[in-house]
PDB file of N, CA and C in Angstrom:
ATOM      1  N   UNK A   1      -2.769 -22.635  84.531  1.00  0.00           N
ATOM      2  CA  UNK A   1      -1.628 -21.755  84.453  1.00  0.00           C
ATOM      3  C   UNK A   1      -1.159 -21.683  83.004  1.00  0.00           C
ATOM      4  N   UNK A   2      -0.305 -20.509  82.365  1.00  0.00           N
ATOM      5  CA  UNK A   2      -0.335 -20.613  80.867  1.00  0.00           C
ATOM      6  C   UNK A   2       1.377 -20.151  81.637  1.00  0.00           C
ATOM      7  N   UNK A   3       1.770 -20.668  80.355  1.00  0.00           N
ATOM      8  CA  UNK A   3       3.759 -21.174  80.272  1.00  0.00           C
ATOM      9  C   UNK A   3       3.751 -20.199  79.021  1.00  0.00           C
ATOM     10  N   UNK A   4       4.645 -19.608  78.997  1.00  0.00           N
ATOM     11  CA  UNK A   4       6.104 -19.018  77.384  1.00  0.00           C
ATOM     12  C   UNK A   4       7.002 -20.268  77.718  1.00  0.00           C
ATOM     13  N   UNK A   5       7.161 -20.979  76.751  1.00  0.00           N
ATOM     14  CA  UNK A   5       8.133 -21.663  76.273  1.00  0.00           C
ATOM     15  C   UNK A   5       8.769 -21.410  75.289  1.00  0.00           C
ATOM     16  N   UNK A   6      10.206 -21.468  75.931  1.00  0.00           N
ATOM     17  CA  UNK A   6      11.144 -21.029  74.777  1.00  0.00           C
ATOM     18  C   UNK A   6      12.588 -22.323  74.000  1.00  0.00           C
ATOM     19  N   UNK A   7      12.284 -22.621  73.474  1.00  0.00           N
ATOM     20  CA  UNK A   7      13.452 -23.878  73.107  1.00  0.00           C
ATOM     21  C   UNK A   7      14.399 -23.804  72.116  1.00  0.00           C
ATOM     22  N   UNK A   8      15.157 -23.579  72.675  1.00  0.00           N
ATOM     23  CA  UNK A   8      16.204 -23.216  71.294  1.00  0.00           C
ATOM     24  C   UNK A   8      16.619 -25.141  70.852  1.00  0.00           C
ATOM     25  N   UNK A   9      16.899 -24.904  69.573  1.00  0.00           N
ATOM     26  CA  UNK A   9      17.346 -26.268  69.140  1.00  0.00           C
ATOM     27  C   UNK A   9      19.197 -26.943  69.136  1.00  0.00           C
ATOM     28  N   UNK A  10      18.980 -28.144  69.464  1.00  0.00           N
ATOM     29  CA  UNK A  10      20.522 -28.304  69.819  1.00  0.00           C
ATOM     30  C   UNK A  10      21.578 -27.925  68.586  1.00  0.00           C
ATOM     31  N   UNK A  11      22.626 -27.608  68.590  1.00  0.00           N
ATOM     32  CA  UNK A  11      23.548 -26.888  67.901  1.00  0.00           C
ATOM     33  C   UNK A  11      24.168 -27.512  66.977  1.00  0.00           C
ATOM     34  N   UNK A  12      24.340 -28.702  67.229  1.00  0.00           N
ATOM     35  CA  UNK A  12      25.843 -29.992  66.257  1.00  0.00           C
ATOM     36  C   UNK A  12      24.941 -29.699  64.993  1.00  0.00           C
ATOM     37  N   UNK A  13      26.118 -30.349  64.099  1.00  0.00           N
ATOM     38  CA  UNK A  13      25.316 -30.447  62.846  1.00  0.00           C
ATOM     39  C   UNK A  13      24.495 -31.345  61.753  1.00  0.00           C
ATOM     40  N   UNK A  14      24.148 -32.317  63.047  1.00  0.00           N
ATOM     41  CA  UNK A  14      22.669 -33.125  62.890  1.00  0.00           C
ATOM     42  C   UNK A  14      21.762 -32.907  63.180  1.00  0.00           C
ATOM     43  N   UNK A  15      21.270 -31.741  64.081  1.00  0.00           N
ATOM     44  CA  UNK A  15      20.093 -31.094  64.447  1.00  0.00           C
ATOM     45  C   UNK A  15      19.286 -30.746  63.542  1.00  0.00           C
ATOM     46  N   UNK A  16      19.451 -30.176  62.570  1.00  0.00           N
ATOM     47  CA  UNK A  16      18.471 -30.040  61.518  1.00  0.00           C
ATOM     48  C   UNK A  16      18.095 -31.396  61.015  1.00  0.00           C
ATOM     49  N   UNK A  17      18.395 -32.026  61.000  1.00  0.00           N
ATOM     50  CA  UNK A  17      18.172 -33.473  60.399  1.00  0.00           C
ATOM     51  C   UNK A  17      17.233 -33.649  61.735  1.00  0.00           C
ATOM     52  N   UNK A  18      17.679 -33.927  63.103  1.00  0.00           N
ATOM     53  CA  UNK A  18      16.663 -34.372  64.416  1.00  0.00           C
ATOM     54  C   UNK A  18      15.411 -33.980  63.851  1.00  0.00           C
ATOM     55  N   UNK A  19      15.443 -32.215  63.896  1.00  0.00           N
ATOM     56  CA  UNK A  19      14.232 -31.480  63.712  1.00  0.00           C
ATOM     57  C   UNK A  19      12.978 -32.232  62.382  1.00  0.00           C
ATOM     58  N   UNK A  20      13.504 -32.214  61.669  1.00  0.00           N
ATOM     59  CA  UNK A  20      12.954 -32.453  60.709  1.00  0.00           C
ATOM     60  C   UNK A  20      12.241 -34.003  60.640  1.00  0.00           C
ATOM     61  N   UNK A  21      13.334 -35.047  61.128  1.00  0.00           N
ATOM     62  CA  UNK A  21      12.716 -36.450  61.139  1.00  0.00           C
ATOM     63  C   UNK A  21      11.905 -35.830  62.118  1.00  0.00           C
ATOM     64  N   UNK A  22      11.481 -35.604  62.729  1.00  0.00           N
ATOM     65  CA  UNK A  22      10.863 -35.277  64.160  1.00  0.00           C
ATOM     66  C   UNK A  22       9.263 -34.544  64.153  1.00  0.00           C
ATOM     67  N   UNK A  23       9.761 -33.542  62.823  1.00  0.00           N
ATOM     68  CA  UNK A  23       8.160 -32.295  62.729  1.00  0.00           C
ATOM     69  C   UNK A  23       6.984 -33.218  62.483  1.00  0.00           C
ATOM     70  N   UNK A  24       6.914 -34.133  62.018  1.00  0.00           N
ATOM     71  CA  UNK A  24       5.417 -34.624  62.009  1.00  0.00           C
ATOM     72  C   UNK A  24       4.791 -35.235  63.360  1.00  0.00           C
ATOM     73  N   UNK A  25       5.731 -35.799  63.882  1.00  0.00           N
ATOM     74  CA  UNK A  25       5.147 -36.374  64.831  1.00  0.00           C
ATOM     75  C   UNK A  25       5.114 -35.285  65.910  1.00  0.00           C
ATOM     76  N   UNK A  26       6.040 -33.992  66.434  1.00  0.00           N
ATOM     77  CA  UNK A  26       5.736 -33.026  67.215  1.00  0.00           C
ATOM     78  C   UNK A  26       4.341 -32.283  66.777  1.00  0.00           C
ATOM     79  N   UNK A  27       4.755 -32.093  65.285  1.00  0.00           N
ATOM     80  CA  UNK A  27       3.290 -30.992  65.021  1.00  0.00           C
ATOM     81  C   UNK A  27       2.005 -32.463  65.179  1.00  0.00           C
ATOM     82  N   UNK A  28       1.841 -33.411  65.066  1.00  0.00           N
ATOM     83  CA  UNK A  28       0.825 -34.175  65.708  1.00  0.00           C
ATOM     84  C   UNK A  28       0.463 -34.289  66.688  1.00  0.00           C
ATOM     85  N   UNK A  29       1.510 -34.122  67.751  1.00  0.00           N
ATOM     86  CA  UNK A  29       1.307 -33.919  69.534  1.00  0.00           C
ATOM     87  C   UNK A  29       0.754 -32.428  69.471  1.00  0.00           C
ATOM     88  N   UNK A  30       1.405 -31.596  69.089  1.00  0.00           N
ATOM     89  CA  UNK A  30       0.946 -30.215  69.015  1.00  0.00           C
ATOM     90  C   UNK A  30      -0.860 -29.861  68.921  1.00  0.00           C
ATOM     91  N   UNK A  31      -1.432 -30.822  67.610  1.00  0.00           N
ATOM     92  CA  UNK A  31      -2.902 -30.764  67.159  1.00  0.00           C
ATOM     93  C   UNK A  31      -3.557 -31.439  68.633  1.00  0.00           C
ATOM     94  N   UNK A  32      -3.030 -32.386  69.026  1.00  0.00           N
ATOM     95  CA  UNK A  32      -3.765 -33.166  69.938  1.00  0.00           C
ATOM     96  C   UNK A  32      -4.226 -32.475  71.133  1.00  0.00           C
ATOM     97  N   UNK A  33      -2.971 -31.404  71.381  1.00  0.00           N
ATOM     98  CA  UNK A  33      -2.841 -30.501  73.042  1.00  0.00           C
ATOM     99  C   UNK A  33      -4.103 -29.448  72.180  1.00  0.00           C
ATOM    100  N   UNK A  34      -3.681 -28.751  71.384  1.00  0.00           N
ATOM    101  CA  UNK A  34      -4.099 -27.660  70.835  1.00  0.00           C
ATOM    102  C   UNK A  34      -5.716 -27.941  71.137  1.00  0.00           C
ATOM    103  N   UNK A  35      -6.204 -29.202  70.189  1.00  0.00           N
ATOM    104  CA  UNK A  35      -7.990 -29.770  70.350  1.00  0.00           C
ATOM    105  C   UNK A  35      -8.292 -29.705  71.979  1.00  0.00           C
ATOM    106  N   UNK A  36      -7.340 -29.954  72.608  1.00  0.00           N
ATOM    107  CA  UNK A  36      -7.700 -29.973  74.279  1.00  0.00           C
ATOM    108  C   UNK A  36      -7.666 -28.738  74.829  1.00  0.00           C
ATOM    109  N   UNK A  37      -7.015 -28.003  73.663  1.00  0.00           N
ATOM    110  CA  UNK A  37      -7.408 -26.224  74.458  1.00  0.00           C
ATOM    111  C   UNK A  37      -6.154 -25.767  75.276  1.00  0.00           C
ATOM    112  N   UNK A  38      -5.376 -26.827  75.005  1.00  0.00           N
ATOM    113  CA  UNK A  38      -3.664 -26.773  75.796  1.00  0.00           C
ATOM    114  C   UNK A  38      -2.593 -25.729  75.142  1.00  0.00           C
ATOM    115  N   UNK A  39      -2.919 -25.911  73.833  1.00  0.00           N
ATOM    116  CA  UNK A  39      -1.754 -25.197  72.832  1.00  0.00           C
ATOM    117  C   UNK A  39      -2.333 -23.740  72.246  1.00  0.00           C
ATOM    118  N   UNK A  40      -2.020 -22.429  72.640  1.00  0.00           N
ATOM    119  CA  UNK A  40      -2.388 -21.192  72.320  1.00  0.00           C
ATOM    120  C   UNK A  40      -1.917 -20.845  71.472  1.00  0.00           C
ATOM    121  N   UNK A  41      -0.319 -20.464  71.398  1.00  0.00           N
ATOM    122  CA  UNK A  41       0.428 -20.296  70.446  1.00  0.00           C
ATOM    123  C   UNK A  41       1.480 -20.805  70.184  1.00  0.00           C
ATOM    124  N   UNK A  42       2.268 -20.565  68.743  1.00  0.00           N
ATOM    125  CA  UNK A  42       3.430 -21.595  68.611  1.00  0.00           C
ATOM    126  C   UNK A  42       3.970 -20.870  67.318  1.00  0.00           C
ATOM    127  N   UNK A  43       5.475 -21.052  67.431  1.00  0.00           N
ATOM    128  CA  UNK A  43       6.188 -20.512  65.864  1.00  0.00           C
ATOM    129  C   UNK A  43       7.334 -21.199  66.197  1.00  0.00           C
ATOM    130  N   UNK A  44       7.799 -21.323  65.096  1.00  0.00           N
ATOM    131  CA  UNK A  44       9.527 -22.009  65.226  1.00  0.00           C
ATOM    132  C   UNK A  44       9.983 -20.363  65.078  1.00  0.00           C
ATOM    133  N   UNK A  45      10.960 -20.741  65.705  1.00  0.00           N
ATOM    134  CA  UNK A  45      12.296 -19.744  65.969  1.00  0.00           C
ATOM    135  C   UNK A  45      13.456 -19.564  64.676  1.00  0.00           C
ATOM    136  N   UNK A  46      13.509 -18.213  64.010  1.00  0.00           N
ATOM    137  CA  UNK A  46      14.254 -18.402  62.710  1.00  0.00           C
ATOM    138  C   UNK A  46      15.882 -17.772  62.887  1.00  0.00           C
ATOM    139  N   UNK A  47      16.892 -18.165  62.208  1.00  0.00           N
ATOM    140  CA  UNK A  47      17.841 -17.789  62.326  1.00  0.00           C
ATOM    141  C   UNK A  47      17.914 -16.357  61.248  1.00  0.00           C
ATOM    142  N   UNK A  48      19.015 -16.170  60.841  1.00  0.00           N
ATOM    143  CA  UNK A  48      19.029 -15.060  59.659  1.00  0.00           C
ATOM    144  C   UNK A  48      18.656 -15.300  58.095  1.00  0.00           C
ATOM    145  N   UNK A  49      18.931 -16.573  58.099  1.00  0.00           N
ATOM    146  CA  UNK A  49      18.849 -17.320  56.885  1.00  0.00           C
ATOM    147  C   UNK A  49      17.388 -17.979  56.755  1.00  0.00           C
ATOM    148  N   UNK A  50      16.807 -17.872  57.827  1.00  0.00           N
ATOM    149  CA  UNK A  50      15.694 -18.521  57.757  1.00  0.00           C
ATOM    150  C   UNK A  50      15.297 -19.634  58.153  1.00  0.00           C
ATOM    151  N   UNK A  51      16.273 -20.274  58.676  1.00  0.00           N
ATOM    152  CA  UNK A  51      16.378 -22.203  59.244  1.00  0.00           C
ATOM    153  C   UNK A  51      15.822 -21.757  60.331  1.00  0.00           C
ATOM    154  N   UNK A  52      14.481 -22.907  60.341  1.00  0.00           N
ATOM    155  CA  UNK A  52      14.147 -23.376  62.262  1.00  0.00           C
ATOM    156  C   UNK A  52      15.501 -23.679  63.195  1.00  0.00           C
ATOM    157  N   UNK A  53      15.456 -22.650  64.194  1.00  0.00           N
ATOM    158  CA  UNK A  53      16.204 -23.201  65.015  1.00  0.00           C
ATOM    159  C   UNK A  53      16.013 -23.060  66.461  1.00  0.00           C
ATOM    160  N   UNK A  54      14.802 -23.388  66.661  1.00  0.00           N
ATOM    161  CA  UNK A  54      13.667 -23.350  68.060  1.00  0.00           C
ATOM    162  C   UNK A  54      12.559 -23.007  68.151  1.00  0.00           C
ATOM    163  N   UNK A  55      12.073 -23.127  68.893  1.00  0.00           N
ATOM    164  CA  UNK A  55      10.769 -22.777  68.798  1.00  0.00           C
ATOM    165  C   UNK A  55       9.951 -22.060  70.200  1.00  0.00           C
ATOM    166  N   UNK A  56       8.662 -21.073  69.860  1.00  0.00           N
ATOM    167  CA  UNK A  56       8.243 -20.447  71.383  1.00  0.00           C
ATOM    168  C   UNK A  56       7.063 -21.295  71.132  1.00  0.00           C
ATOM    169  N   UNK A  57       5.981 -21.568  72.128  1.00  0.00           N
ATOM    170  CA  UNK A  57       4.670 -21.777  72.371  1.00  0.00           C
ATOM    171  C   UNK A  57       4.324 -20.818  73.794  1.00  0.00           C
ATOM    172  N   UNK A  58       2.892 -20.654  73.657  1.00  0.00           N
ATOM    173  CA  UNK A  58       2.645 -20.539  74.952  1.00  0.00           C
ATOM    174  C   UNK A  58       1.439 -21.508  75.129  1.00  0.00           C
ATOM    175  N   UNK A  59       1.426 -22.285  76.016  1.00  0.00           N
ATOM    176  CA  UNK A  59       0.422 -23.501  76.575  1.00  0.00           C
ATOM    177  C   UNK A  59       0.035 -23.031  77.828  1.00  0.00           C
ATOM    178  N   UNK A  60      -1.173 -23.737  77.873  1.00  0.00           N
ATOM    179  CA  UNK A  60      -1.792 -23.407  79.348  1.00  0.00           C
ATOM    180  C   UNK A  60      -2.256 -25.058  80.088  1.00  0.00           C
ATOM    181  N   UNK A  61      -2.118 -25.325  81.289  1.00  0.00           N
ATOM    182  CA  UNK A  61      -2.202 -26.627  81.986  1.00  0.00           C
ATOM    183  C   UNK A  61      -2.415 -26.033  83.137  1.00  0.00           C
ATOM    184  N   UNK A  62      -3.596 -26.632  84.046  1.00  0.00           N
ATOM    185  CA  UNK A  62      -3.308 -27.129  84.992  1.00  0.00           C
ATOM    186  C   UNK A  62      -2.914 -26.488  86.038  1.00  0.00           C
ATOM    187  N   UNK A  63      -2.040 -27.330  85.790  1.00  0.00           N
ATOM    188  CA  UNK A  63      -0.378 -28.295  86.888  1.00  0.00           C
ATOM    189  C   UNK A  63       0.411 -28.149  86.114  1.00  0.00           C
ATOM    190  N   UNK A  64       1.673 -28.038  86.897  1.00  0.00           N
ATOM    191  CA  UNK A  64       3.065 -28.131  86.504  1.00  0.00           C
ATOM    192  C   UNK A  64       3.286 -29.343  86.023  1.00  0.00           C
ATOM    193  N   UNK A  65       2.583 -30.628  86.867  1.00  0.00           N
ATOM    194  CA  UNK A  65       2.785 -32.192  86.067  1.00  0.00           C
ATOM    195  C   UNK A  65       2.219 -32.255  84.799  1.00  0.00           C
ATOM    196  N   UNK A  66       0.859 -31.797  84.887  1.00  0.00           N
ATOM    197  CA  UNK A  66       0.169 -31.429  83.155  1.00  0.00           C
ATOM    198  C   UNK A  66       1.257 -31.233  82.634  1.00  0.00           C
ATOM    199  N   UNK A  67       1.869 -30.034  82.387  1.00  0.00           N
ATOM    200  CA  UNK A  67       3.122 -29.467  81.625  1.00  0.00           C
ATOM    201  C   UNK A  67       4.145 -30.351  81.015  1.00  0.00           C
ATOM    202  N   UNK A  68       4.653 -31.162  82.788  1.00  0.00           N
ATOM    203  CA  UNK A  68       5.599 -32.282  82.928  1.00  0.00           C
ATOM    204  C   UNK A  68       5.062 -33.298  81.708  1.00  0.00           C
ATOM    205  N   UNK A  69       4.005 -33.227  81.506  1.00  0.00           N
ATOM    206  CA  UNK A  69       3.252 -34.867  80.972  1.00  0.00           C
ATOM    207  C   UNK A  69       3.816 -34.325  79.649  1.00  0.00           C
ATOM    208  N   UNK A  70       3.468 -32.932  79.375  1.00  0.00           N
ATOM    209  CA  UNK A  70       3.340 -33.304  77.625  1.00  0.00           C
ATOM    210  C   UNK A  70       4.965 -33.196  77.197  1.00  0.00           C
ATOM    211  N   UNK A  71       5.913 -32.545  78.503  1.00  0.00           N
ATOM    212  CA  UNK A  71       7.412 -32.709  77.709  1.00  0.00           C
ATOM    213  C   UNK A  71       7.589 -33.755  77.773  1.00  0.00           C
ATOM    214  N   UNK A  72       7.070 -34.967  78.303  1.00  0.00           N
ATOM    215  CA  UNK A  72       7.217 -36.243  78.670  1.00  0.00           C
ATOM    216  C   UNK A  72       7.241 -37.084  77.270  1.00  0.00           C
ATOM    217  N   UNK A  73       6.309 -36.831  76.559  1.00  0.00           N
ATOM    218  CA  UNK A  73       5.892 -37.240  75.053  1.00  0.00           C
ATOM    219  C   UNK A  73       6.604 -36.393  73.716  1.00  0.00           C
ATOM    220  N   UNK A  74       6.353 -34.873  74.191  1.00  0.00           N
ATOM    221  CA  UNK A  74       7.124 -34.167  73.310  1.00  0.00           C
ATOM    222  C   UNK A  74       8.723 -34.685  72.397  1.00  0.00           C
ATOM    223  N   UNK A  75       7.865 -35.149  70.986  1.00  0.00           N
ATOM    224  CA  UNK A  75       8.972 -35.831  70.103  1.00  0.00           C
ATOM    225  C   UNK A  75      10.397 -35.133  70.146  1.00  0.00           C
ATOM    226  N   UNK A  76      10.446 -33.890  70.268  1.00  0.00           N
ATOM    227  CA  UNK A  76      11.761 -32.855  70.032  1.00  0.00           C
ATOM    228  C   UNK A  76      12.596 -32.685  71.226  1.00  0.00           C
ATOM    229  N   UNK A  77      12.101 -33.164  71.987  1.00  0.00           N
ATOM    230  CA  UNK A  77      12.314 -33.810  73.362  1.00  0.00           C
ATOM    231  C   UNK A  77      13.315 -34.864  73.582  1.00  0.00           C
ATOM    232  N   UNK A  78      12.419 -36.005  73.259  1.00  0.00           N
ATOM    233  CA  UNK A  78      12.596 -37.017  73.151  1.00  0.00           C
ATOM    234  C   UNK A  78      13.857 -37.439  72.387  1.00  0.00           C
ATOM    235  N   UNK A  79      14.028 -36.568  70.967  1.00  0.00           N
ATOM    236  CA  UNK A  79      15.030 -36.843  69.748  1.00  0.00           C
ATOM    237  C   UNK A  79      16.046 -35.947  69.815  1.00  0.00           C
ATOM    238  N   UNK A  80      15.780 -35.279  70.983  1.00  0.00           N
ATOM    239  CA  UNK A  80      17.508 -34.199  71.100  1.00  0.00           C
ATOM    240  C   UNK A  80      17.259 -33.102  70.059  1.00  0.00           C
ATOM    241  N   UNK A  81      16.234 -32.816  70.188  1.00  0.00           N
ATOM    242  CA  UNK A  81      15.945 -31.260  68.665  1.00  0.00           C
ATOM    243  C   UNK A  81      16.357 -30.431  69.750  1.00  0.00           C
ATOM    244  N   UNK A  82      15.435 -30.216  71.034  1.00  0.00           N
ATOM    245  CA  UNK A  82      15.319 -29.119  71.385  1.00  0.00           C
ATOM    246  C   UNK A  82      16.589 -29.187  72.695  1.00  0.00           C
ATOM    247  N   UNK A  83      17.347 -28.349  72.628  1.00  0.00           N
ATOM    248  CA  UNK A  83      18.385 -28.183  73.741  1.00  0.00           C
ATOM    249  C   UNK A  83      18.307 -27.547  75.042  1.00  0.00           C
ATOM    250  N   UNK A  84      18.536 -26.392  74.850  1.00  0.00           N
ATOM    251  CA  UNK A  84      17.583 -25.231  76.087  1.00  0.00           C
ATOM    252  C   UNK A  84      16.130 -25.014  76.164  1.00  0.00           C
ATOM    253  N   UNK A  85      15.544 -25.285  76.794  1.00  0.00           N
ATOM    254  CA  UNK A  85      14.177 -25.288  76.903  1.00  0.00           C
ATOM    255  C   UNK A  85      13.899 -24.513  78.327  1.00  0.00           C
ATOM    256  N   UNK A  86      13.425 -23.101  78.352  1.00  0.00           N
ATOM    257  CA  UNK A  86      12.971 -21.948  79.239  1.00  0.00           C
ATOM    258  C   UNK A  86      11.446 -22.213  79.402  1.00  0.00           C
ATOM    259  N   UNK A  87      11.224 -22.180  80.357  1.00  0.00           N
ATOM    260  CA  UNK A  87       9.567 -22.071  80.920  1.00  0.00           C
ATOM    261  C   UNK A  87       9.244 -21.132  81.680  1.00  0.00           C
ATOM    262  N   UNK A  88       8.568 -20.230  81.577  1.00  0.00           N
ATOM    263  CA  UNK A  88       8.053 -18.840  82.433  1.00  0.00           C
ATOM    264  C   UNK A  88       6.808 -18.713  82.703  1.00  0.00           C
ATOM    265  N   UNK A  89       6.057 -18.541  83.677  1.00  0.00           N
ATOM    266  CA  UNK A  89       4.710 -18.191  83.628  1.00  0.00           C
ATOM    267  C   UNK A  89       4.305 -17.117  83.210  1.00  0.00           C
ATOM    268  N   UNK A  90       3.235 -17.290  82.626  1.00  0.00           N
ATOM    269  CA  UNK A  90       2.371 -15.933  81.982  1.00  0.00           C
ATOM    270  C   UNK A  90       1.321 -15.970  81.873  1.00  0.00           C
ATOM    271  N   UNK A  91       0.407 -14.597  81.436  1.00  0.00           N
ATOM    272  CA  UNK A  91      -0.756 -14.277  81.562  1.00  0.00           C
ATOM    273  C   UNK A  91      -1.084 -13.905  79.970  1.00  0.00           C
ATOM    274  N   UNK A  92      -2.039 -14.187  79.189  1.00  0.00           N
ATOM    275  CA  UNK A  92      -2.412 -13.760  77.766  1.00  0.00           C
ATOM    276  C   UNK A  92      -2.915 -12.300  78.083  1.00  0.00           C
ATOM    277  N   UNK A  93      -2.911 -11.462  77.798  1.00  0.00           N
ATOM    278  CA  UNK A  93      -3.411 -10.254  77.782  1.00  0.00           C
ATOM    279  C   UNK A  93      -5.025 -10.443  77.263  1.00  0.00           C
ATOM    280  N   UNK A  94      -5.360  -9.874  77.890  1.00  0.00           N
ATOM    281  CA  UNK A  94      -7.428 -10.270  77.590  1.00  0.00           C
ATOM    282  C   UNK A  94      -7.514  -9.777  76.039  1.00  0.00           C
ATOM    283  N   UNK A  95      -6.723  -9.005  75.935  1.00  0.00           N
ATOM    284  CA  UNK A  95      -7.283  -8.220  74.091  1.00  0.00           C
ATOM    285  C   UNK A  95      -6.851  -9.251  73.245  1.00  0.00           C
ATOM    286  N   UNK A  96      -5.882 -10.126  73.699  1.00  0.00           N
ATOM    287  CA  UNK A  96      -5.583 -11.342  72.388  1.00  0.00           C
ATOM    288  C   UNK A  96      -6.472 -12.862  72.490  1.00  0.00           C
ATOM    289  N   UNK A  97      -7.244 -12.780  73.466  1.00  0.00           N
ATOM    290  CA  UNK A  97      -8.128 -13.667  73.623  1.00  0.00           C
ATOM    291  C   UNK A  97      -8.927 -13.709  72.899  1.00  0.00           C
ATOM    292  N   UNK A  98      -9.490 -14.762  72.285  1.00  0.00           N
ATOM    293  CA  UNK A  98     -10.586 -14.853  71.445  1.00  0.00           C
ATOM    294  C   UNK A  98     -12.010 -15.074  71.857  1.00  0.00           C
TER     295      UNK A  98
END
């Protein structure tokens, strides 16, 4: 099944600080799913100014527990980056397939 994930990042004004202690070790979970063929796409989410302040992926798993597993680990998760976090099912359109 392939997910749109949408996560906006939490609001206070230590969140940018979360985010940031946080990007290496998310974008490392990220490479790991990605090599497994899990992670399709991904961008952080920009404000007007340009600051990350969420992020979309679309991943494909499985199972819903697959899914479950990797928010399970997911550092931005874990560290209070990401606040609202939307999950939708979806389909890649065959023309963006590689």
């Amino acid at each position: 099944m392939q997910y749109l994930v949408v996560a906006y990042d939490e609001q206070d004004e230590d969140a940018p600080k979360r985010r940031m202690a946080a990007r290496d070790a998310h974008l490392a979970l990220i490479a790991k799913y990605k090599a497994a063929g899990n992670m399709k796409m991904g961008a952080a989410l920009l404000d007007e100014q340009g600051n990350m302040v969420g992020s979309t992926l679309i991943v494909e798993f499985e199972t819903p527990e697959l899914l479950q597993a990797w928010f399970d680990e997911e550092p931005y998760l874990l560290q209070d980056v990401w606040g609202e976090v939307m999950v939708t099912q979806c389909k890649i359109a065959p023309s963006f397939v590689n």
